[in-house]
Protein backbone atom coordinates (compact mmCIF):
# COMPACT_ATOMS: atom_id res chain seq x y z
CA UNK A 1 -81.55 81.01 117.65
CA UNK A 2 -84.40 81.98 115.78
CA UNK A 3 -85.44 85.58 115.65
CA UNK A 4 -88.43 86.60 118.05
CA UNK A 5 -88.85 82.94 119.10
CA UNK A 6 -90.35 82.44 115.96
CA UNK A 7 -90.32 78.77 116.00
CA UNK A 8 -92.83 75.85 116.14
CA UNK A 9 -92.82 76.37 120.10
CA UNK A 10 -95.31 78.96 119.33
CA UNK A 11 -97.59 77.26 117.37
CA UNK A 12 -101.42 77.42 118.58
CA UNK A 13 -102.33 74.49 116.19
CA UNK A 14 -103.49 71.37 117.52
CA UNK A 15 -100.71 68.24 116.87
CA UNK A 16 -100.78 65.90 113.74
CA UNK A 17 -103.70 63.69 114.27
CA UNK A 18 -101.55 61.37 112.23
CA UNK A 19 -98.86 60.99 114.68
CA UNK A 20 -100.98 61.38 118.09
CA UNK A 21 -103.12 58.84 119.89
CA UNK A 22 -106.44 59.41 120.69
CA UNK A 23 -105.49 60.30 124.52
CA UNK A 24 -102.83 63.17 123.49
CA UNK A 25 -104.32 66.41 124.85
CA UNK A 26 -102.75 69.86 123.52
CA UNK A 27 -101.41 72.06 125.50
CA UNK A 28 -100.14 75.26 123.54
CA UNK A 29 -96.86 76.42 124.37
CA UNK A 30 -97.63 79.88 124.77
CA UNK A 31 -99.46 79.43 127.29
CA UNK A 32 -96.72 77.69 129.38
CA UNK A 33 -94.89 80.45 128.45
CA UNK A 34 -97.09 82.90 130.12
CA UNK A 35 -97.44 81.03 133.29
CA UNK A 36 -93.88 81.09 133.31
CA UNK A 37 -93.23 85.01 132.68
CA UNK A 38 -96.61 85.22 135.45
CA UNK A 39 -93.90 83.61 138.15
CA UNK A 40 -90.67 85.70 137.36
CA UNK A 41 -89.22 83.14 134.65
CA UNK A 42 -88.27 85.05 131.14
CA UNK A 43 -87.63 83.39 127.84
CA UNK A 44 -84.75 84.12 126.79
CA UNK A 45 -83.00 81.75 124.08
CA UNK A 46 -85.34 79.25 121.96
CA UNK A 47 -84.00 76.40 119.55
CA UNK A 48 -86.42 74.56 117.30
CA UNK A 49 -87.78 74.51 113.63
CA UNK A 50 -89.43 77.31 111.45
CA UNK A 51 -90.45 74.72 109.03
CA UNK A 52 -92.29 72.12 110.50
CA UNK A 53 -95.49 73.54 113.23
CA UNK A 54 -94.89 70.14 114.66
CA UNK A 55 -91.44 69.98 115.67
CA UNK A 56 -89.65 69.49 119.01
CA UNK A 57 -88.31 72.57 120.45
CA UNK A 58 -86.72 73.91 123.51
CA UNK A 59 -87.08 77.57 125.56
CA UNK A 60 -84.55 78.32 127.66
CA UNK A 61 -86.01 80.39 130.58
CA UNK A 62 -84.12 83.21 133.49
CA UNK A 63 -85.50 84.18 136.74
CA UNK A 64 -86.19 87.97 136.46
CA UNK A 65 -83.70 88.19 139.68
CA UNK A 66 -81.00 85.90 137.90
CA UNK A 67 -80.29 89.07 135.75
């Protein structure tokens, strides 16, 4: 787990042009994050790279009342 989900799920950058089509839209992952925490859900484990801003990645999320 990286430290302070300090992964490429927290990247604001746009995708690699190179590897999108021209339909892909963005959508940061911060901000799903905070719509999440605005419901109740908490982040509380991520997995994914620190080298590459493009990378998969996953968030694991608890319910505020699950703790």
């Amino acid at each position: 787990m990286a430290n302070s989900f300090d992964i490429a799920a927290l990247n604001t950058d746009h995708a690699d042009p190179s590897r999108t089509s021209d339909k892909y839209v963005f959508v940061p992952t911060n901000k799903i994050v905070s719509v999440l925490q605005a419901e109740g859900w908490t982040p509380v484990r991520a997995y994914g790279s620190t080298s590459d801003p493009y990378a998969r990645h996953r968030i694991h999320f608890r319910r505020h009342s699950d703790e």
